[in-house]
Protein backbone atom coordinates (compact mmCIF):
# COMPACT_ATOMS: atom_id res chain seq x y z
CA UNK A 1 3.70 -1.05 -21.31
CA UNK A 2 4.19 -0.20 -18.07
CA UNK A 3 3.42 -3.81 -16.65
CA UNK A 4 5.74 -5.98 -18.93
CA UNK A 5 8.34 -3.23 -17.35
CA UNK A 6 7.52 -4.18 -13.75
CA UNK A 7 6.98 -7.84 -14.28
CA UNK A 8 10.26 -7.64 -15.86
CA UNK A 9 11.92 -6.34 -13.23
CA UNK A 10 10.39 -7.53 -10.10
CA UNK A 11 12.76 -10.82 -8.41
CA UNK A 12 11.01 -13.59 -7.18
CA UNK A 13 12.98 -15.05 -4.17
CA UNK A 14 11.85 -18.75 -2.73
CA UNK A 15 11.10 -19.36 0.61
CA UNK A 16 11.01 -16.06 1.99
CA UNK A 17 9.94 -14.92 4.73
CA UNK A 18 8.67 -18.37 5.48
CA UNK A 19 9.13 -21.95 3.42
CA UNK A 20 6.77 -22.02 0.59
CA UNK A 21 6.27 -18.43 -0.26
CA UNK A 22 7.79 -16.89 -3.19
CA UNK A 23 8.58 -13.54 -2.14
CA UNK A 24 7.79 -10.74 -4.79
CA UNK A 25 11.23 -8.60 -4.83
CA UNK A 26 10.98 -4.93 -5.77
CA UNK A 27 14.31 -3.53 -5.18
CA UNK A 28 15.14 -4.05 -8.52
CA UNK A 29 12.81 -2.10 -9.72
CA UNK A 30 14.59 1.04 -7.63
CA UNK A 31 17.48 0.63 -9.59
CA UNK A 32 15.57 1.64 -12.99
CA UNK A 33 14.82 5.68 -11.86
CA UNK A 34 12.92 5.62 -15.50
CA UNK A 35 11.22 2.85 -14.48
CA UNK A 36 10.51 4.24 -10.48
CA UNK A 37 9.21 7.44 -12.56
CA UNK A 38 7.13 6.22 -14.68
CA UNK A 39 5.28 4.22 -11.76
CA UNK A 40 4.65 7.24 -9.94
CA UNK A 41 3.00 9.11 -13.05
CA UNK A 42 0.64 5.78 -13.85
CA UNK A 43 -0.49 5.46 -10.09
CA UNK A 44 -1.34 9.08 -10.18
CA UNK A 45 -2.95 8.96 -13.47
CA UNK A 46 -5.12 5.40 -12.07
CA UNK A 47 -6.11 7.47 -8.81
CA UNK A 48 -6.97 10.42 -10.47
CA UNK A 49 -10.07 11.12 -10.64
CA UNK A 50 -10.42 9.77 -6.41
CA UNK A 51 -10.33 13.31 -5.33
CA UNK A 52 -7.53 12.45 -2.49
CA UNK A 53 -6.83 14.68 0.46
CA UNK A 54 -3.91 12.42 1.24
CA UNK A 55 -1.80 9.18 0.71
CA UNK A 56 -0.88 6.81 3.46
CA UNK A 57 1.94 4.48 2.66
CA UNK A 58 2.41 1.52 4.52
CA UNK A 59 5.45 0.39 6.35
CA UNK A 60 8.22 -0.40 4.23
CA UNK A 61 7.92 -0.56 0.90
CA UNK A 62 4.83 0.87 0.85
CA UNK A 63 6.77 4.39 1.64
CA UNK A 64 8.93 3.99 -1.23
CA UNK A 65 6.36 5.42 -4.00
CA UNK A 66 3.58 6.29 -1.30
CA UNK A 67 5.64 9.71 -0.39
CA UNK A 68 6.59 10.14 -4.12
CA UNK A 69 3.20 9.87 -5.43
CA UNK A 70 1.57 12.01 -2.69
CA UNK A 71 4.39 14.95 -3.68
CA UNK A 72 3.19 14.04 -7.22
CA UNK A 73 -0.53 14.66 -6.29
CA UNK A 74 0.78 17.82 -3.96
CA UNK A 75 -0.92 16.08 -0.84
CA UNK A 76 0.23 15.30 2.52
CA UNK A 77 2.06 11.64 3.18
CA UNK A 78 0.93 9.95 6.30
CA UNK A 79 3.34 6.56 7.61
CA UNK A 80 1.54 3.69 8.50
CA UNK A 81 3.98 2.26 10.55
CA UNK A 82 4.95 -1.13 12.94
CA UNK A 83 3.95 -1.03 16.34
CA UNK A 84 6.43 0.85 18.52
CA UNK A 85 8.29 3.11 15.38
CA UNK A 86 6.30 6.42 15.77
CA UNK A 87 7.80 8.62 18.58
CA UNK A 88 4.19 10.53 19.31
CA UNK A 89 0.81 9.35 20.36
CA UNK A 90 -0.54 6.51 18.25
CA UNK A 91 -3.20 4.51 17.44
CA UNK A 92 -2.71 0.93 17.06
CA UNK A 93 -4.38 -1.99 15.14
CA UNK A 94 -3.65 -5.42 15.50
CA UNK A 95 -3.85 -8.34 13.01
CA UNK A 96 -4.10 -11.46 12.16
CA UNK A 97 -0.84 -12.91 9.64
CA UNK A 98 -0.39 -16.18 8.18
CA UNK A 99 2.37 -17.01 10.75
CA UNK A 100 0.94 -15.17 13.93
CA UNK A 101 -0.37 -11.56 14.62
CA UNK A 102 0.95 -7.96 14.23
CA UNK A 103 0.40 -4.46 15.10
CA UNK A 104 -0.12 -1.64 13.00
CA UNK A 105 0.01 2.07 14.28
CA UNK A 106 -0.49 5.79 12.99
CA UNK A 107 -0.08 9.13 14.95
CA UNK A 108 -3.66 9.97 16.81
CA UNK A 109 -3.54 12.96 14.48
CA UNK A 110 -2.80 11.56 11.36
CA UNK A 111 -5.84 12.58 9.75
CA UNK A 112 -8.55 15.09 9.96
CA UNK A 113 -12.34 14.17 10.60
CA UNK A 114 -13.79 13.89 6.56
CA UNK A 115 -10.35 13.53 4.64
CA UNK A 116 -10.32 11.18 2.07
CA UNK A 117 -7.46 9.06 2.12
CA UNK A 118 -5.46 6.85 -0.68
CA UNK A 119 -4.08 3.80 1.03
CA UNK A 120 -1.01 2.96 -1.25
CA UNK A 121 1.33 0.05 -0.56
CA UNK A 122 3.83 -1.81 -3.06
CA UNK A 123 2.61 -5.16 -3.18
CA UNK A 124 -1.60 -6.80 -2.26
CA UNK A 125 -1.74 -10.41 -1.39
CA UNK A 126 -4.60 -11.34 0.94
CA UNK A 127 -5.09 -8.00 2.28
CA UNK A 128 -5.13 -8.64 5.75
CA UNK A 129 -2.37 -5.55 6.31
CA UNK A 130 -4.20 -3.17 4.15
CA UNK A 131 -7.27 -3.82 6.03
CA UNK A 132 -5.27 -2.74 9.28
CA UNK A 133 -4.40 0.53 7.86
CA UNK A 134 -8.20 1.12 6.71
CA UNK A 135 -9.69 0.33 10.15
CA UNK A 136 -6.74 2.50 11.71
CA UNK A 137 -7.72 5.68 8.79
CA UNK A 138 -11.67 5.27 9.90
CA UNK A 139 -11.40 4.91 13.45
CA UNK A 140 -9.73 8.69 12.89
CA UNK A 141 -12.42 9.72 11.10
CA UNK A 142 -10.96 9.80 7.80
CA UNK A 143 -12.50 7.95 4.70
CA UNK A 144 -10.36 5.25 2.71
CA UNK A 145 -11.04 6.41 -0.75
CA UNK A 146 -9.32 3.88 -2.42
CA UNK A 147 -6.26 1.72 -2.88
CA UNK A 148 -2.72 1.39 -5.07
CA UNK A 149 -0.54 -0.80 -5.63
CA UNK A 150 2.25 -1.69 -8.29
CA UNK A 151 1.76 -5.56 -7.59
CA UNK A 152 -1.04 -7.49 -7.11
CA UNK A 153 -0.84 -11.57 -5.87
CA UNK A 154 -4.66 -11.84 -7.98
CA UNK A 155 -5.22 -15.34 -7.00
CA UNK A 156 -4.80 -14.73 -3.04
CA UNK A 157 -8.31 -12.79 -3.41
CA UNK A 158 -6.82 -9.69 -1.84
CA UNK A 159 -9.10 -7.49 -3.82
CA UNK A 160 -12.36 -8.54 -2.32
CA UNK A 161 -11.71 -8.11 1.01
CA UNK A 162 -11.11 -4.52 0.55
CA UNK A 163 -14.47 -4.04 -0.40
CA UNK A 164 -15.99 -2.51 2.75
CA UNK A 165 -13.86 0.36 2.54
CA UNK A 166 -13.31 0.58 -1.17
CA UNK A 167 -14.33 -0.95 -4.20
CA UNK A 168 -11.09 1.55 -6.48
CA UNK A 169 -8.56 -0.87 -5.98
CA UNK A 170 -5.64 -0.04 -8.47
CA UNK A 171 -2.27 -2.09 -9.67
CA UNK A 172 -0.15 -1.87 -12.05
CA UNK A 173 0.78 -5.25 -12.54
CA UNK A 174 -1.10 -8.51 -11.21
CA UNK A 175 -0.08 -12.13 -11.44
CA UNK A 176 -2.61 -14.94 -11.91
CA UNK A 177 -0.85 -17.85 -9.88
């Protein structure tokens, strides 16, 4: 099963970025290309039936399977990116972090007026970046179709707050505590 797979391979490492968090650690899970494929065929079989027009990944690891499973789906791959990394005209969304604030931006014409958009990123805790990316993707004009991930953090309530864009919220593997 492909979640036993990931939870075996994912690292957790303590205190990072701050004391107190334990840090969900992917790389590993780049080192298993068997593993890295099979991910990108089970979020593409989970988003399926969405209909997408394209994937946005969000910045860092969300580009890591983002691009892979929009070539899988033969749609376009958008960047969500930090503030300050896109050399063209952006758009920019700031929010709030445990620690402080930050800024999310995407090129002005990242997305056509009507597309439906899969927001994919590698790991959903409370949200609060994903939401970014959605309020970036409608203030375009674009629709946030839904959401995928190959980690979930299920008992930060991440989930929920998605719901005003999206109730098809996909992961691959979620952990309880």
């Amino acid at each position: 099963m492909i979640e036993s797979r990931i939870k075996a391979a994912v690292r957790d490492v303590a205190d990072f970025p701050t004391p107190g968090i334990i840090f969900k650690d992917i790389t590993p899970i780049l080192k298993d290309a068997a593993l890295c494929t099979d991910i990108t065929a089970a979020l593409a079989t989970q988003v399926a039936a969405l209909q997408i027009d394209v994937v946005a990944g969000i910045e860092s690891r969300g580009f890591l399977f983002g691009l892979a499973l929009a070539n899988y789906l033969g749609v376009p791959f958008v960047p969500v990116r930090k503030a300050g990394k896109l050399p063209y005209k952006t758009v920019r969304q700031e929010y709030a972090l445990e620690y402080g604030t930050a800024t999310l931006e995407v090129h002005e014409d990242a997305f056509s007026s009507g597309q439906r958009v899969l927001v994919h990123d590698d790991l959903l805790a409370t949200g609060g970046t994903v939401l970014a990316a959605s309020a970036l993707i409608s203030r375009l004009g674009a629709s946030v179709t839904g959401y995928s991930f190959i980690i979930s953090l299920d008992f930060l309530n991440g989930r929920q707050r998605l719901s005003p864009f999206s109730n098809a919220v996909h992961t691959l593997a979620g952990w309880q505590h």
